[in-house]
N, C-alpha and C. Protein backbone atom coordinates (compact mmCIF):
# COMPACT_ATOMS: atom_id res chain seq x y z
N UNK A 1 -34.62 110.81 205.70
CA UNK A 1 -34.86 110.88 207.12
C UNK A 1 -36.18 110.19 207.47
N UNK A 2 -36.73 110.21 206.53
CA UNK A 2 -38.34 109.53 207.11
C UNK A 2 -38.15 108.05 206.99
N UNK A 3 -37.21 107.43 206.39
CA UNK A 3 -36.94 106.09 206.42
C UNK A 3 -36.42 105.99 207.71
N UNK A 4 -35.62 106.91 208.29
CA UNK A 4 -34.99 106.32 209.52
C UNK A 4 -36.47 106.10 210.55
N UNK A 5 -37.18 107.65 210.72
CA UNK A 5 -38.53 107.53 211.57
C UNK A 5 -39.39 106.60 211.57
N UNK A 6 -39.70 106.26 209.92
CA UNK A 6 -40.35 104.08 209.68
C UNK A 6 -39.93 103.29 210.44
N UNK A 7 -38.76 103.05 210.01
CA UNK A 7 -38.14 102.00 210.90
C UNK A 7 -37.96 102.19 212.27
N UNK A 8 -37.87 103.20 212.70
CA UNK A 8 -37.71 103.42 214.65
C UNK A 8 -39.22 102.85 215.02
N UNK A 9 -40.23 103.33 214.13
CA UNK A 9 -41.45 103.13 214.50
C UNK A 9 -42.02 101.87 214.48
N UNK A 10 -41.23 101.25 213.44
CA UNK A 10 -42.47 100.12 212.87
C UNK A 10 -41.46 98.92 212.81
N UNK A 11 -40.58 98.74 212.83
CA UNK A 11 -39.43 97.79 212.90
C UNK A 11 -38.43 97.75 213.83
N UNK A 12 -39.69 97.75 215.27
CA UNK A 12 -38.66 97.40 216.55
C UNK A 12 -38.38 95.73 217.42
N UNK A 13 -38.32 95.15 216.70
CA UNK A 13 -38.15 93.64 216.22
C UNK A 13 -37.45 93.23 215.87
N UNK A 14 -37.05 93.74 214.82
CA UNK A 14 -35.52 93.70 214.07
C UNK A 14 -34.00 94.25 214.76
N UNK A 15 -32.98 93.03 214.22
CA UNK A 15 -31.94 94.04 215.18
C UNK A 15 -31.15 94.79 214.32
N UNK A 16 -31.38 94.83 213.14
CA UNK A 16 -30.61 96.14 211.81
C UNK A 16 -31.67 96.50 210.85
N UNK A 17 -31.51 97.19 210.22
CA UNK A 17 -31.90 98.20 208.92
C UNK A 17 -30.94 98.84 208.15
N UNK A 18 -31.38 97.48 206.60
CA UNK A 18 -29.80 97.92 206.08
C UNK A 18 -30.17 98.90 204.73
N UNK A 19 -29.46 100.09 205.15
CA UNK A 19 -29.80 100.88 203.80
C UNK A 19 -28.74 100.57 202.40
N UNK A 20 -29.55 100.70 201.53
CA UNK A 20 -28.83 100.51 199.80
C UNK A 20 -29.49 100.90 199.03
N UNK A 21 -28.65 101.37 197.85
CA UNK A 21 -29.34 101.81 196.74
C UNK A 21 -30.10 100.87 195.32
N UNK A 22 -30.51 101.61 194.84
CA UNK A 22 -31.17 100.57 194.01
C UNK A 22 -29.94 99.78 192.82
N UNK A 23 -29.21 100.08 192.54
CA UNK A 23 -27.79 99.90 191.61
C UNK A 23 -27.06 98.98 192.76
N UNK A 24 -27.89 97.91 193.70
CA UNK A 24 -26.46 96.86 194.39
C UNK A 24 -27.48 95.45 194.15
N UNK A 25 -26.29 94.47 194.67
CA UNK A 25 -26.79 93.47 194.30
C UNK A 25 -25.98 93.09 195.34
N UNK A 26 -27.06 91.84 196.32
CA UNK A 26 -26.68 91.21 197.43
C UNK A 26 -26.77 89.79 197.12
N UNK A 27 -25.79 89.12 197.32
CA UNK A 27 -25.57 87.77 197.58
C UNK A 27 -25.98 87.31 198.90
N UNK A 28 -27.76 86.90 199.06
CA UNK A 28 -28.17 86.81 200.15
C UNK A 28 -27.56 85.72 200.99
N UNK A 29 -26.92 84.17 200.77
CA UNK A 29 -26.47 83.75 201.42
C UNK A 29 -25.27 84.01 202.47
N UNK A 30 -24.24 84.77 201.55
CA UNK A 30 -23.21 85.08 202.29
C UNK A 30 -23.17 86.74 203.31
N UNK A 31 -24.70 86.96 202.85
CA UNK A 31 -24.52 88.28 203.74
C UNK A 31 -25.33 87.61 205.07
N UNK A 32 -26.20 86.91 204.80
CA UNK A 32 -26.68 86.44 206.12
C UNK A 32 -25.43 85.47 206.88
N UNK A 33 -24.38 85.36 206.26
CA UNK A 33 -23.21 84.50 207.56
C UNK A 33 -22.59 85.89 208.22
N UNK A 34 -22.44 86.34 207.17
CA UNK A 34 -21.66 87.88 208.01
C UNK A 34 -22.32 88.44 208.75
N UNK A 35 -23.49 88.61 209.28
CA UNK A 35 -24.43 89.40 209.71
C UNK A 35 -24.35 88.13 210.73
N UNK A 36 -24.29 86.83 210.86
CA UNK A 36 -24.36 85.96 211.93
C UNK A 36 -22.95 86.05 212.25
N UNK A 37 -21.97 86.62 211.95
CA UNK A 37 -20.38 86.22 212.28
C UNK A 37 -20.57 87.92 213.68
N UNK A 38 -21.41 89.06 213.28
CA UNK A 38 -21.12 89.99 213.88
C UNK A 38 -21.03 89.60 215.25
N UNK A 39 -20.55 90.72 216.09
CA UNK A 39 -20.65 89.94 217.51
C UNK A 39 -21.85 90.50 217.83
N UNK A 40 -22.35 89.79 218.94
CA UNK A 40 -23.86 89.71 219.51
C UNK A 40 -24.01 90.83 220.46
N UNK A 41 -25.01 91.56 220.32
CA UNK A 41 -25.23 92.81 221.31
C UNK A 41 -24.56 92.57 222.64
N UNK A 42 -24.49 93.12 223.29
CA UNK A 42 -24.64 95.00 223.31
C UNK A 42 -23.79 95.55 222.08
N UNK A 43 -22.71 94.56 222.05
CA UNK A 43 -21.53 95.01 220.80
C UNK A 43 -21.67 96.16 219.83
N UNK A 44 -22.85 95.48 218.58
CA UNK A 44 -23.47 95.41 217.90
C UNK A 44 -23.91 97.03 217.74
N UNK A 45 -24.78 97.28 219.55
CA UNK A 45 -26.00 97.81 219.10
C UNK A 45 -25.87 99.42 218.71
N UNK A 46 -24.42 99.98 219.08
CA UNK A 46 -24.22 101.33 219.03
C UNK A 46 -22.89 101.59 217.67
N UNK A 47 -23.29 100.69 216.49
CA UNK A 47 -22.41 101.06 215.75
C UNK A 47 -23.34 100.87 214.48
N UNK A 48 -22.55 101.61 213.63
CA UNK A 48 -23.22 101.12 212.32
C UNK A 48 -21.91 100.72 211.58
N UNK A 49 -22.48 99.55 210.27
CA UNK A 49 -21.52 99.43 209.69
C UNK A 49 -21.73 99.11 208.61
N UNK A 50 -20.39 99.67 207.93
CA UNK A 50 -20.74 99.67 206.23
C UNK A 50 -19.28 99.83 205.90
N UNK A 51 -18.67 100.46 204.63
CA UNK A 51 -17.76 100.55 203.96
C UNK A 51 -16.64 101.15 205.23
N UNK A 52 -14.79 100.81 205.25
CA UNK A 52 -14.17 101.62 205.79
C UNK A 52 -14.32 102.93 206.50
N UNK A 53 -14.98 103.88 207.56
CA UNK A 53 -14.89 104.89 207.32
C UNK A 53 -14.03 105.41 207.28
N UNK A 54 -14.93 106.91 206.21
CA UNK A 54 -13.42 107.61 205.42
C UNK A 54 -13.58 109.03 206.04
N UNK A 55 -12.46 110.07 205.79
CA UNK A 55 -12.47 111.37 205.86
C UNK A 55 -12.58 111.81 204.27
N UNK A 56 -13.71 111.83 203.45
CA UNK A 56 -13.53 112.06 202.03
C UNK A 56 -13.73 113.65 202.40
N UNK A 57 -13.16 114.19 201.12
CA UNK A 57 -12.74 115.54 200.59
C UNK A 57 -14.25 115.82 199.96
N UNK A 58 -14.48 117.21 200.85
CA UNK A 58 -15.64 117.89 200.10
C UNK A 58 -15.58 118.54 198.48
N UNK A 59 -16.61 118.20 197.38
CA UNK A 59 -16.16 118.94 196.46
C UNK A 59 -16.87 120.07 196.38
N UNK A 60 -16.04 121.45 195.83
CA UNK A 60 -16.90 122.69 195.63
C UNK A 60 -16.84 123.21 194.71
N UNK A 61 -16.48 122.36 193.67
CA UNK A 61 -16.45 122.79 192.38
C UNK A 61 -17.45 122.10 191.15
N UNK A 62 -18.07 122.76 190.58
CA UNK A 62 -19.11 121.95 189.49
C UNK A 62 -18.33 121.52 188.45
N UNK A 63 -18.92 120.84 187.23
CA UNK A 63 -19.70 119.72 187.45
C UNK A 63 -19.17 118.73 188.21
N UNK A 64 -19.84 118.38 189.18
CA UNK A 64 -19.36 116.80 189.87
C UNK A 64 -20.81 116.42 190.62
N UNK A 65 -20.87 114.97 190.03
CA UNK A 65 -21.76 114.25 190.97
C UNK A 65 -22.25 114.75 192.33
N UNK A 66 -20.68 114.84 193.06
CA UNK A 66 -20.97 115.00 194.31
C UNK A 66 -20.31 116.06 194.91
N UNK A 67 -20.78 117.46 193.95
CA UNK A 67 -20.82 118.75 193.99
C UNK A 67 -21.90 119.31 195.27
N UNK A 68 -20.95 120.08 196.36
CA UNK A 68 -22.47 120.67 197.20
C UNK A 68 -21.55 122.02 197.42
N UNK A 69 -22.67 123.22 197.87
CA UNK A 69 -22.41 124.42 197.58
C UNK A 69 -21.66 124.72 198.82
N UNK A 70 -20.41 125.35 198.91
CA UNK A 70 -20.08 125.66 199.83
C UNK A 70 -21.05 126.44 201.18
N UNK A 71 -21.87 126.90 200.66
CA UNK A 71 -23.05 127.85 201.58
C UNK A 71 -23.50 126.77 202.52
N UNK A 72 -23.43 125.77 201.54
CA UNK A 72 -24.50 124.28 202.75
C UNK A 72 -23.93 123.78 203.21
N UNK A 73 -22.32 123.48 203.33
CA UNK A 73 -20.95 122.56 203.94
C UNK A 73 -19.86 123.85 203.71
N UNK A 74 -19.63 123.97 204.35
CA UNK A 74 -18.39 125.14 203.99
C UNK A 74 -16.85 124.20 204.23
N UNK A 75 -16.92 122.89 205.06
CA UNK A 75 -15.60 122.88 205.08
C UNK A 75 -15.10 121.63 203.98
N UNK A 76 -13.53 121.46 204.34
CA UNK A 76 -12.74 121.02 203.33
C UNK A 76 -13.26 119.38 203.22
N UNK A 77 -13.18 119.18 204.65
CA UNK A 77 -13.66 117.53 204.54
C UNK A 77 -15.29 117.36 205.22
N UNK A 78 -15.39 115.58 205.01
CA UNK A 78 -16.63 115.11 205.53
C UNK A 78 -16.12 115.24 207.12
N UNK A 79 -17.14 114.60 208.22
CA UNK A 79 -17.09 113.92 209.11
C UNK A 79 -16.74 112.70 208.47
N UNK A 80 -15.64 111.63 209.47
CA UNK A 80 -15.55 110.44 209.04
C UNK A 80 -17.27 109.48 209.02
N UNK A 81 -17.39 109.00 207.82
CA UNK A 81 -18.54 108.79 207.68
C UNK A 81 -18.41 106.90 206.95
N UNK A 82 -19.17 105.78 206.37
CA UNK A 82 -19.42 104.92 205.75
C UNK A 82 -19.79 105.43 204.73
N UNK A 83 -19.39 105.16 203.88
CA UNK A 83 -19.53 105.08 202.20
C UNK A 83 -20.83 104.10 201.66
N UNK A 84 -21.33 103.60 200.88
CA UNK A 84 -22.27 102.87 200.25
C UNK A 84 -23.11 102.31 201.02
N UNK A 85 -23.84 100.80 200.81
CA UNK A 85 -24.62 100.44 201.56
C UNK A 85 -24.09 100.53 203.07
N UNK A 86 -25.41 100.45 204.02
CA UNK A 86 -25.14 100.28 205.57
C UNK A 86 -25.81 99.93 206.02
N UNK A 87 -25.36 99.11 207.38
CA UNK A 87 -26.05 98.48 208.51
C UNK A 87 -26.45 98.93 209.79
N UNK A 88 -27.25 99.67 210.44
CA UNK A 88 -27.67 100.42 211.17
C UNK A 88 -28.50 99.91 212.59
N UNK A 89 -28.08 99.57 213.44
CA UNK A 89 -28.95 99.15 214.71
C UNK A 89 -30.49 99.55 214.84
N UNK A 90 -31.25 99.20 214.75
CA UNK A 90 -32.51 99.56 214.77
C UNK A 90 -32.57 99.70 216.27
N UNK A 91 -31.96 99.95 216.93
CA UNK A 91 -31.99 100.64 218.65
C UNK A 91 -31.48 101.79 218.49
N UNK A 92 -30.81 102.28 217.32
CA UNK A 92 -30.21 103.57 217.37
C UNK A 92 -30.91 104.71 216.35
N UNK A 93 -31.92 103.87 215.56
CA UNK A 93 -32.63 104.90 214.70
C UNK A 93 -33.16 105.65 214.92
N UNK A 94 -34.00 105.71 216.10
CA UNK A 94 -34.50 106.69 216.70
C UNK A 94 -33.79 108.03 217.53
N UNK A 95 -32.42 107.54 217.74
CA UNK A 95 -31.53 108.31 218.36
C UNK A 95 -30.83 108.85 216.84
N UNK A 96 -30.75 108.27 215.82
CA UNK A 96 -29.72 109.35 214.98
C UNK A 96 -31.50 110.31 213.94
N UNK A 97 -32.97 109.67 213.94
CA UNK A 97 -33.65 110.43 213.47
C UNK A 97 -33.95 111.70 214.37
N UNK A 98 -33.67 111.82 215.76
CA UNK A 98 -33.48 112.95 216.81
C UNK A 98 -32.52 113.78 216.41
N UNK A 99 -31.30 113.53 216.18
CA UNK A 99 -29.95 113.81 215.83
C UNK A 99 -30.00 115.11 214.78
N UNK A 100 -31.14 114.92 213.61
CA UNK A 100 -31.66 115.88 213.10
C UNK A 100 -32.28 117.27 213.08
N UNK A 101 -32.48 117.12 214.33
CA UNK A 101 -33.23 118.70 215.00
C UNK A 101 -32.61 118.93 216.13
N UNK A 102 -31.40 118.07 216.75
CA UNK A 102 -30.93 118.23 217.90
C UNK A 102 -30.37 119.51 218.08
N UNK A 103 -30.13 120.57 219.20
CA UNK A 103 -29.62 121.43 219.07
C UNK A 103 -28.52 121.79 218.82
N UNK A 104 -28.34 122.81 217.90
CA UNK A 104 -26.48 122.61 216.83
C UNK A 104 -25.67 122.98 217.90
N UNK A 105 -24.75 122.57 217.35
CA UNK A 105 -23.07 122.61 218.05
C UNK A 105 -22.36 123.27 217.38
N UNK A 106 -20.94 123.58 217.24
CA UNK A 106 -20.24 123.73 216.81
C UNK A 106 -19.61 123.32 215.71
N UNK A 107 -18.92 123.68 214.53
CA UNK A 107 -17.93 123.51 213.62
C UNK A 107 -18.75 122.03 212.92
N UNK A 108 -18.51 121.55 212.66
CA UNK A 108 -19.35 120.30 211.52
C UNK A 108 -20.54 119.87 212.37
N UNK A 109 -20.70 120.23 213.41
CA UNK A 109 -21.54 118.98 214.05
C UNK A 109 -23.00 120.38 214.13
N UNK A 110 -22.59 121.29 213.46
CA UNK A 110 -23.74 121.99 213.27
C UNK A 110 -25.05 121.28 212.78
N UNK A 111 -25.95 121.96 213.00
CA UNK A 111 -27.66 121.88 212.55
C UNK A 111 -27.49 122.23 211.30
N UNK A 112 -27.67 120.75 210.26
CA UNK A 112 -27.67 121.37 208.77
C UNK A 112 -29.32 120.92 208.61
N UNK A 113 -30.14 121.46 207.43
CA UNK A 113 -30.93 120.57 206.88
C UNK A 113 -30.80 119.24 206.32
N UNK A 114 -29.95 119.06 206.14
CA UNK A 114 -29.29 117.46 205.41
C UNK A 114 -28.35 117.98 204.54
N UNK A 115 -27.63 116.80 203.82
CA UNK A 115 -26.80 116.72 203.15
C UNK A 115 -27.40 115.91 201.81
N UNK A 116 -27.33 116.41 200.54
CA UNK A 116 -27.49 115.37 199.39
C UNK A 116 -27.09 114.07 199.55
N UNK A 117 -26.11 113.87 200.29
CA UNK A 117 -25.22 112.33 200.50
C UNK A 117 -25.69 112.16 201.56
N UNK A 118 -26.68 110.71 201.36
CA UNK A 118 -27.55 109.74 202.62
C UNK A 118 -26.13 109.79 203.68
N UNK A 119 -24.99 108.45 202.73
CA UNK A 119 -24.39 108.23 203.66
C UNK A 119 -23.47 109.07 204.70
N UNK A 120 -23.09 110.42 204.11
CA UNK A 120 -22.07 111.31 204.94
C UNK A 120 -23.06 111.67 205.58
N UNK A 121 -24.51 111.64 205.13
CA UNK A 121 -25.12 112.38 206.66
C UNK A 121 -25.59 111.56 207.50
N UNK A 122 -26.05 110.55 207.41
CA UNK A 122 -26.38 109.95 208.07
C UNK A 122 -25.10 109.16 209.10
N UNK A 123 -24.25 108.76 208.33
CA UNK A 123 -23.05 108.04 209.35
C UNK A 123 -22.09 108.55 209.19
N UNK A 124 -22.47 109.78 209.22
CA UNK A 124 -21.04 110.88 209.50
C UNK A 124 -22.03 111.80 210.73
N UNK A 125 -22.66 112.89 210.09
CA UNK A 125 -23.24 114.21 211.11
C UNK A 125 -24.15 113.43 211.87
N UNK A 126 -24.96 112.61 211.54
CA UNK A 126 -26.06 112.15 212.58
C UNK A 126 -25.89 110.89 213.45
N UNK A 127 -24.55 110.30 212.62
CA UNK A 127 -23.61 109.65 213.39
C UNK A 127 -23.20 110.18 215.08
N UNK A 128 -22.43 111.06 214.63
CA UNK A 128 -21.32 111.58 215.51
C UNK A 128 -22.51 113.02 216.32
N UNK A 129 -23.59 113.34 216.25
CA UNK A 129 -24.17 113.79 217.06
C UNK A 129 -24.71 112.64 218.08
N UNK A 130 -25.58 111.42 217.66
CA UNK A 130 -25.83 110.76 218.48
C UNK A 130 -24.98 109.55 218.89
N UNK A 131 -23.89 110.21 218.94
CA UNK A 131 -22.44 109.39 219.58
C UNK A 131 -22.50 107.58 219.08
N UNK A 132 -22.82 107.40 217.81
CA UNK A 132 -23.17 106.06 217.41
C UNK A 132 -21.89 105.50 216.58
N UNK A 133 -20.91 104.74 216.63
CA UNK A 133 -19.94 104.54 216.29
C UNK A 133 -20.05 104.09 214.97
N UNK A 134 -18.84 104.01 213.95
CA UNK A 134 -18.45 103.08 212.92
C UNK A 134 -17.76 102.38 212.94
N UNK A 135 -18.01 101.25 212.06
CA UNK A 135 -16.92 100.06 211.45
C UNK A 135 -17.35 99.40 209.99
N UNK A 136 -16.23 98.40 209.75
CA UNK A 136 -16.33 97.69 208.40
C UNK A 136 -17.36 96.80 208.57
N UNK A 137 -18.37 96.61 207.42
CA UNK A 137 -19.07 95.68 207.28
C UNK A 137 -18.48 94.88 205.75
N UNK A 138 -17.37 93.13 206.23
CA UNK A 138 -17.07 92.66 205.88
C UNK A 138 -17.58 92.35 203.78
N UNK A 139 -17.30 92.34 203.15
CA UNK A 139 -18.01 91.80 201.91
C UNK A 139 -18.23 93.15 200.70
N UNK A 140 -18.59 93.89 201.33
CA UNK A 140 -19.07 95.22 200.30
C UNK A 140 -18.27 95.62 199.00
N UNK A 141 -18.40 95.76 198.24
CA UNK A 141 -17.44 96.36 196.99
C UNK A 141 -17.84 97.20 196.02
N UNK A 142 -17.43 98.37 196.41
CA UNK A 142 -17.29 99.29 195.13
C UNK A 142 -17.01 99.10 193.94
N UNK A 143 -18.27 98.70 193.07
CA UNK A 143 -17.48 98.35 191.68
C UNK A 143 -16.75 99.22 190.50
N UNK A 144 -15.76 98.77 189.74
CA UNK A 144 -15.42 99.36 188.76
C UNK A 144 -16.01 98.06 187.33
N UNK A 145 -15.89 99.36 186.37
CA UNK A 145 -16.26 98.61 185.22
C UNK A 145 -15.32 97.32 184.80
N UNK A 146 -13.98 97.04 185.19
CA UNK A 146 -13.13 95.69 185.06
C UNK A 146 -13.68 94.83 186.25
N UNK A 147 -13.91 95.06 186.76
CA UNK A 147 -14.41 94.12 188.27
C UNK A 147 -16.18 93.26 187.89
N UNK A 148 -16.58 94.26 187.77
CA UNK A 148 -18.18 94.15 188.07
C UNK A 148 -18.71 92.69 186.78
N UNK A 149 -17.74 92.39 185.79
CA UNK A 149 -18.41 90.81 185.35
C UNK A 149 -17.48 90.10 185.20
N UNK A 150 -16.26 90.11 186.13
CA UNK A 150 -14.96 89.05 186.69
C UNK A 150 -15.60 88.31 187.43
N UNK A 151 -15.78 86.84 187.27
CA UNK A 151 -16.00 86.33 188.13
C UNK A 151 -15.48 85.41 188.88
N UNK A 152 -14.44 85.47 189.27
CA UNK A 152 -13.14 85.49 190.28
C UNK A 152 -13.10 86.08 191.40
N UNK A 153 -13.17 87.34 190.34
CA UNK A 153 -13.16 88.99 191.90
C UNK A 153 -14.50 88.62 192.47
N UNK A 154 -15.98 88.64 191.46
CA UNK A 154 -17.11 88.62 191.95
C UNK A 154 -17.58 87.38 192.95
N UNK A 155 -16.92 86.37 193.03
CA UNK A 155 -17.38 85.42 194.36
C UNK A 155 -16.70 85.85 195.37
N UNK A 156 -15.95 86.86 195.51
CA UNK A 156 -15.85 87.15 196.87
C UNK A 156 -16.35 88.48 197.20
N UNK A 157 -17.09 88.95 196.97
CA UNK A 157 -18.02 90.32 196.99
C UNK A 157 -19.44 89.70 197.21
N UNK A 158 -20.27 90.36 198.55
CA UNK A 158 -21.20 89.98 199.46
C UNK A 158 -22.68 90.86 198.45
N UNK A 159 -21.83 91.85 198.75
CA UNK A 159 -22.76 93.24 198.26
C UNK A 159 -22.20 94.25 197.49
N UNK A 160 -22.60 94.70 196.20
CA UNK A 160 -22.11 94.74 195.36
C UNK A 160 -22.67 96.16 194.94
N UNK A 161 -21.81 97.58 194.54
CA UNK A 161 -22.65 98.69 194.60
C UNK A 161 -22.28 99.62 193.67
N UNK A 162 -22.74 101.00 193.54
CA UNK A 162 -22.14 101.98 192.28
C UNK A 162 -21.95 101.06 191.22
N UNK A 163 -22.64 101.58 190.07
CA UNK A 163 -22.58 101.73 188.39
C UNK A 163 -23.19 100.44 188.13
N UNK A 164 -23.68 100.03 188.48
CA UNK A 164 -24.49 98.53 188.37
C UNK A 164 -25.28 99.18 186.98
N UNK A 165 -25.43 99.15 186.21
CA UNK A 165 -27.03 98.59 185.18
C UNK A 165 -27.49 97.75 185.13
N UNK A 166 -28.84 98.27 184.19
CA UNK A 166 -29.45 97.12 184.60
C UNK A 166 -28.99 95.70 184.00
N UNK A 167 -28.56 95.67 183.22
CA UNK A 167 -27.68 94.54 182.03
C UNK A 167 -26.42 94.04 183.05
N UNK A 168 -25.81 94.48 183.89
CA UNK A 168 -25.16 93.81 185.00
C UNK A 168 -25.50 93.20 186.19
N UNK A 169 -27.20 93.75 186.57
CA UNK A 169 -27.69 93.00 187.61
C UNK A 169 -28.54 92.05 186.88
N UNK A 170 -28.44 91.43 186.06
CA UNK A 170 -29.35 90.69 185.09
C UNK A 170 -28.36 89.48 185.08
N UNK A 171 -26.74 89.96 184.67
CA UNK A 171 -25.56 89.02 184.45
C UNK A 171 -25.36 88.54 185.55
N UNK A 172 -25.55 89.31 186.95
CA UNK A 172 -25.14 88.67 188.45
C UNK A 172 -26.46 87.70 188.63
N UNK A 173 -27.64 87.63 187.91
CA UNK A 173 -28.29 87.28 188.43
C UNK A 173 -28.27 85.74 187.61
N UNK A 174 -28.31 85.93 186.59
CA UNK A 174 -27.98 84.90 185.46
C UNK A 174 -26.45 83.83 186.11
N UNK A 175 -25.71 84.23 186.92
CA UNK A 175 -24.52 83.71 187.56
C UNK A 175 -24.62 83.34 188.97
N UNK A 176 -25.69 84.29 189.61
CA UNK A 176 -25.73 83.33 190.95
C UNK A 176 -27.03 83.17 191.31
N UNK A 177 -28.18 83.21 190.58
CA UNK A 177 -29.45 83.33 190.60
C UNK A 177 -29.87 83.97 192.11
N UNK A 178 -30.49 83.29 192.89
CA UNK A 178 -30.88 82.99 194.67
C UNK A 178 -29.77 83.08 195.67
N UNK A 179 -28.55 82.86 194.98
CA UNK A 179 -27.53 82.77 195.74
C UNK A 179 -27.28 80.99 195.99
């Protein structure tokens, strides 16, 4: 959350703020055409975009990655939310870092402290409190271990995410250096 408050603050200049984890790898040329293909504000300025959004299934059972306690999410599913990296209007950061203390509502759109998962909370609950829409951001790919050093599949993948090591962002880099 304090990344969102940075950027509301200090990066009002910019017209996105794209969050990712440290395990992706961007093919800077072709993400800067997609990012020029978007349509031009106002369009733009009240959506975020990243992976399909999904209705993923809460898990409440351990061990799992993405195990959370029923006490802190009680229900079955997410809010439809973006999955992996995302693209975020920097006109709206300040409206979804509000979104956080806003006064709770009802049934999901309750006042949580956060969620372990950036992206379900952020472009799911703090989404859909500060009425900020989703869509696809063209290029993104979830890798699997057959995919991730094909390089066939891999020239058409923008941004590249989950299970990366470091010995695979070394091979993407060794294959497309700068882009």
């Amino acid at each position: 959350m304090a990344t969102l408050r940075w950027a509301a603050l200090h990066c009002s200049r910019a017209q996105f703020a794209f969050k990712l984890d440290f395990d992706c790898y961007i093919r800077l040329r072709p993400f800067l055409l997609i990012l020029d293909m978007l349509p031009p504000p106002p369009t733009t300025e009240n959506t975020i975009f990243g992976m399909p959004p999904m209705n993923q299934s809460v898990i409440h059972e351990q061990p799992s990655k993405w195990f959370i306690h029923p006490l802190y999410f009680p229900y079955e599913t997410y809010l439809f939310y973006n999955g992996g990296p995302y693209l975020m209007p920097v006109s709206k950061l300040a409206a979804l870092y509000r979104a956080v203390v806003a006064a709770p509502n009802t049934g999901k759109l309750m006042s949580l402290p956060s969620l372990p998962f950036d992206d379900a909370y952020v472009t799911g609950v703090l989404a859909e409190k500060a009425k900020v829409g989703r869509s696809i951001l063209p290029g993104l790919q979830m890798l699997s271990a057959e995919v991730k050093r094909n390089r066939s599949e891999m020239d058409r993948v923008v941004v590249a995410y989950e299970e990366l090591e470091d010995s695979d962002l070394r091979w993407w880099w060794d294959v497309y250096g700068e882009n």
